[in-house]
C-alpha atoms as a PDB file:
ATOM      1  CA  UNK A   1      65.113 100.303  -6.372  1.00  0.00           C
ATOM      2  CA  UNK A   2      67.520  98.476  -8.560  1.00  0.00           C
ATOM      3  CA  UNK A   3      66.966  95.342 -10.316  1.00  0.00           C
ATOM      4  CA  UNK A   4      68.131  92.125  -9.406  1.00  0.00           C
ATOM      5  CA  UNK A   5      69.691  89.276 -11.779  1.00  0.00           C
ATOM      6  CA  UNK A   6      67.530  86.629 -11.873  1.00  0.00           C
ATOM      7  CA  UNK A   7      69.838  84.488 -14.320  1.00  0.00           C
ATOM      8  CA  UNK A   8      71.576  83.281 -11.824  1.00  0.00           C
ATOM      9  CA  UNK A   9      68.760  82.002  -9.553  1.00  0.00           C
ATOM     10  CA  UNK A  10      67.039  80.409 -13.254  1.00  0.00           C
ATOM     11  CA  UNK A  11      70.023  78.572 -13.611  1.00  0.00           C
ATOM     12  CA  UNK A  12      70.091  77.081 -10.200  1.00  0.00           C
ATOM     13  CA  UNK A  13      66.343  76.208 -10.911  1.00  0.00           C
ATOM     14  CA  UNK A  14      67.041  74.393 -14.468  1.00  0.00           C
ATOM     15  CA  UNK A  15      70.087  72.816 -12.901  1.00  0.00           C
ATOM     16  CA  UNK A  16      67.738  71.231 -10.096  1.00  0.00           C
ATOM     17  CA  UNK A  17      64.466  70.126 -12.167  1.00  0.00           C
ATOM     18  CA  UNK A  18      62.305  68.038 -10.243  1.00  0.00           C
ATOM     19  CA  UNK A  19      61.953  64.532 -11.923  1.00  0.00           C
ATOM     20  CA  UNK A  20      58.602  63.206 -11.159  1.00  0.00           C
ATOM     21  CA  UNK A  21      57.810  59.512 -11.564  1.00  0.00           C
ATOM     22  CA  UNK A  22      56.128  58.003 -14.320  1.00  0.00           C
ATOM     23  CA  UNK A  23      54.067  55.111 -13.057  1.00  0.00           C
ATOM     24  CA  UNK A  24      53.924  52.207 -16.041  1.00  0.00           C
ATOM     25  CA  UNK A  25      50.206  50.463 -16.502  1.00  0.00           C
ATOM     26  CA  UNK A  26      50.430  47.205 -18.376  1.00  0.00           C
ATOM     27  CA  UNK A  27      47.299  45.427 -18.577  1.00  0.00           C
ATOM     28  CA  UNK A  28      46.748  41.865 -17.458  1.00  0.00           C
ATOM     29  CA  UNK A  29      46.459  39.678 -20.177  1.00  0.00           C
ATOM     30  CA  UNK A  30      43.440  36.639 -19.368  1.00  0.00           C
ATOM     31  CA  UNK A  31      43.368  33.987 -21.539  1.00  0.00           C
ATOM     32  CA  UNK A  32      40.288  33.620 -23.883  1.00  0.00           C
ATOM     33  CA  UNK A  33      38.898  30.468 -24.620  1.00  0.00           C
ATOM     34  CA  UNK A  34      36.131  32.878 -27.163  1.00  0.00           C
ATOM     35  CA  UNK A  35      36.914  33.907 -30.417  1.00  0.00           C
ATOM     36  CA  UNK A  36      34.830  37.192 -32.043  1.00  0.00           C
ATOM     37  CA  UNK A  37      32.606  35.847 -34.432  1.00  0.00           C
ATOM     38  CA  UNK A  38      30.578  38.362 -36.349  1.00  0.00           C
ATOM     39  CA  UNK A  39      27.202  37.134 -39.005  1.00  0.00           C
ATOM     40  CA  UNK A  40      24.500  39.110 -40.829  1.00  0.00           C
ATOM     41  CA  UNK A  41      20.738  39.286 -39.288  1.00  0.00           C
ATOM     42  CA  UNK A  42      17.824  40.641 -39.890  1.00  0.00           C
ATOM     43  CA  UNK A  43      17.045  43.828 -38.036  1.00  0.00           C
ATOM     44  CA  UNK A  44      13.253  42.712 -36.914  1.00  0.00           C
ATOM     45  CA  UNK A  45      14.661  39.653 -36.030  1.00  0.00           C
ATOM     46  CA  UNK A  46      18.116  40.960 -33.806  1.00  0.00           C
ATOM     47  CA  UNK A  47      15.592  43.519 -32.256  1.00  0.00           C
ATOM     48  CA  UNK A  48      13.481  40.576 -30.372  1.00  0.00           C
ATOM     49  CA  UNK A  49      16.889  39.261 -29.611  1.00  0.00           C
ATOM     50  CA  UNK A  50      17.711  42.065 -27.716  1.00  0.00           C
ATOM     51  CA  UNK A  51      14.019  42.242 -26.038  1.00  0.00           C
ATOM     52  CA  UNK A  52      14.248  38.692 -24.925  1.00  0.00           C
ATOM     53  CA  UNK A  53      17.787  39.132 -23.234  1.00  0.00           C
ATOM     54  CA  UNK A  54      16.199  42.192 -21.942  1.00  0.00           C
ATOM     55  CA  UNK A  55      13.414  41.017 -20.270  1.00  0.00           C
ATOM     56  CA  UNK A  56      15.458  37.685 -19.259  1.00  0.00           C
ATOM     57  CA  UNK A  57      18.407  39.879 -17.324  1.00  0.00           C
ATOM     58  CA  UNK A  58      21.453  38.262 -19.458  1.00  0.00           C
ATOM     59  CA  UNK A  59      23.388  39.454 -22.042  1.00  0.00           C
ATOM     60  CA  UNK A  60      22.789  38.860 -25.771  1.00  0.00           C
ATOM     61  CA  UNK A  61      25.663  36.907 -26.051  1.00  0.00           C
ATOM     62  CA  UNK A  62      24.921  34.605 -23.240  1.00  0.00           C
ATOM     63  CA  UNK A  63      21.267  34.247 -24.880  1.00  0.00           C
ATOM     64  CA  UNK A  64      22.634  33.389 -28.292  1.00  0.00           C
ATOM     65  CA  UNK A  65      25.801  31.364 -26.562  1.00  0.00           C
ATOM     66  CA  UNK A  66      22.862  29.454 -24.593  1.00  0.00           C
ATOM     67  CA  UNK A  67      20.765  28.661 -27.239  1.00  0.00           C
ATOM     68  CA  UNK A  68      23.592  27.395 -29.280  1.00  0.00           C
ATOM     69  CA  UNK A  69      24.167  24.851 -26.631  1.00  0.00           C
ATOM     70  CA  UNK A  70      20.945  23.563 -26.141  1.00  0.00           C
ATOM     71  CA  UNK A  71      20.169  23.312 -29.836  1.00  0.00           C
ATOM     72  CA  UNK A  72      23.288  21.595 -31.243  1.00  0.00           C
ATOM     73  CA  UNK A  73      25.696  20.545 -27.825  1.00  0.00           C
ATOM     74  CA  UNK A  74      23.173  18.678 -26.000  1.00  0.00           C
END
C-alpha cells in the first residue's frame, strides 16, 4: 500500500479554521452609596461581635451599621 499526501488535505484544513465565538462578560456596575471603611479592634471584643450577629441571623456589618444608627443617627 502506498502512502498518500496528506499536505494537501492539511492545507485545505488550515485554510478553513473554524472561528469560534468569543462571548464578552462585562459586569454591571451598581452604584454604591457605602464606602470600605476599615479600624483596629480587639480580638475578644470582634469575637462577641461575630457571636451576636450569629445568633441574631444578620451580618456583622448590618449589626455594626445598626448600632451606629441607633447610637449617634437617632
Amino acid at each position: 500500500m502506498a502512502k498518500q499526501d496528506f499536505t494537501a488535505l492539511i492545507g485545505k484544513a488550515k485554510e478553513n479554521q473554524i472561528k469560534t465565538p468569543v462571548q464578552k462578560v462585562v459586569p454591571i456596575k451598581k452604584e454604591k452609596n457605602e464606602v470600605l471603611f476599615s479600624l483596629h479592634i480587639p480580638v475578644e471584643r470582634l469575637k462577641a461581635l461575630k457571636i451576636i450577629s450569629a445568633e441574631k441571623d444578620i451580618s456583622l456589618k448590618n449589626l455594626i451599621n445598626s448600632a451606629i444608627d441607633e447610637i449617634y443617627f437617632k
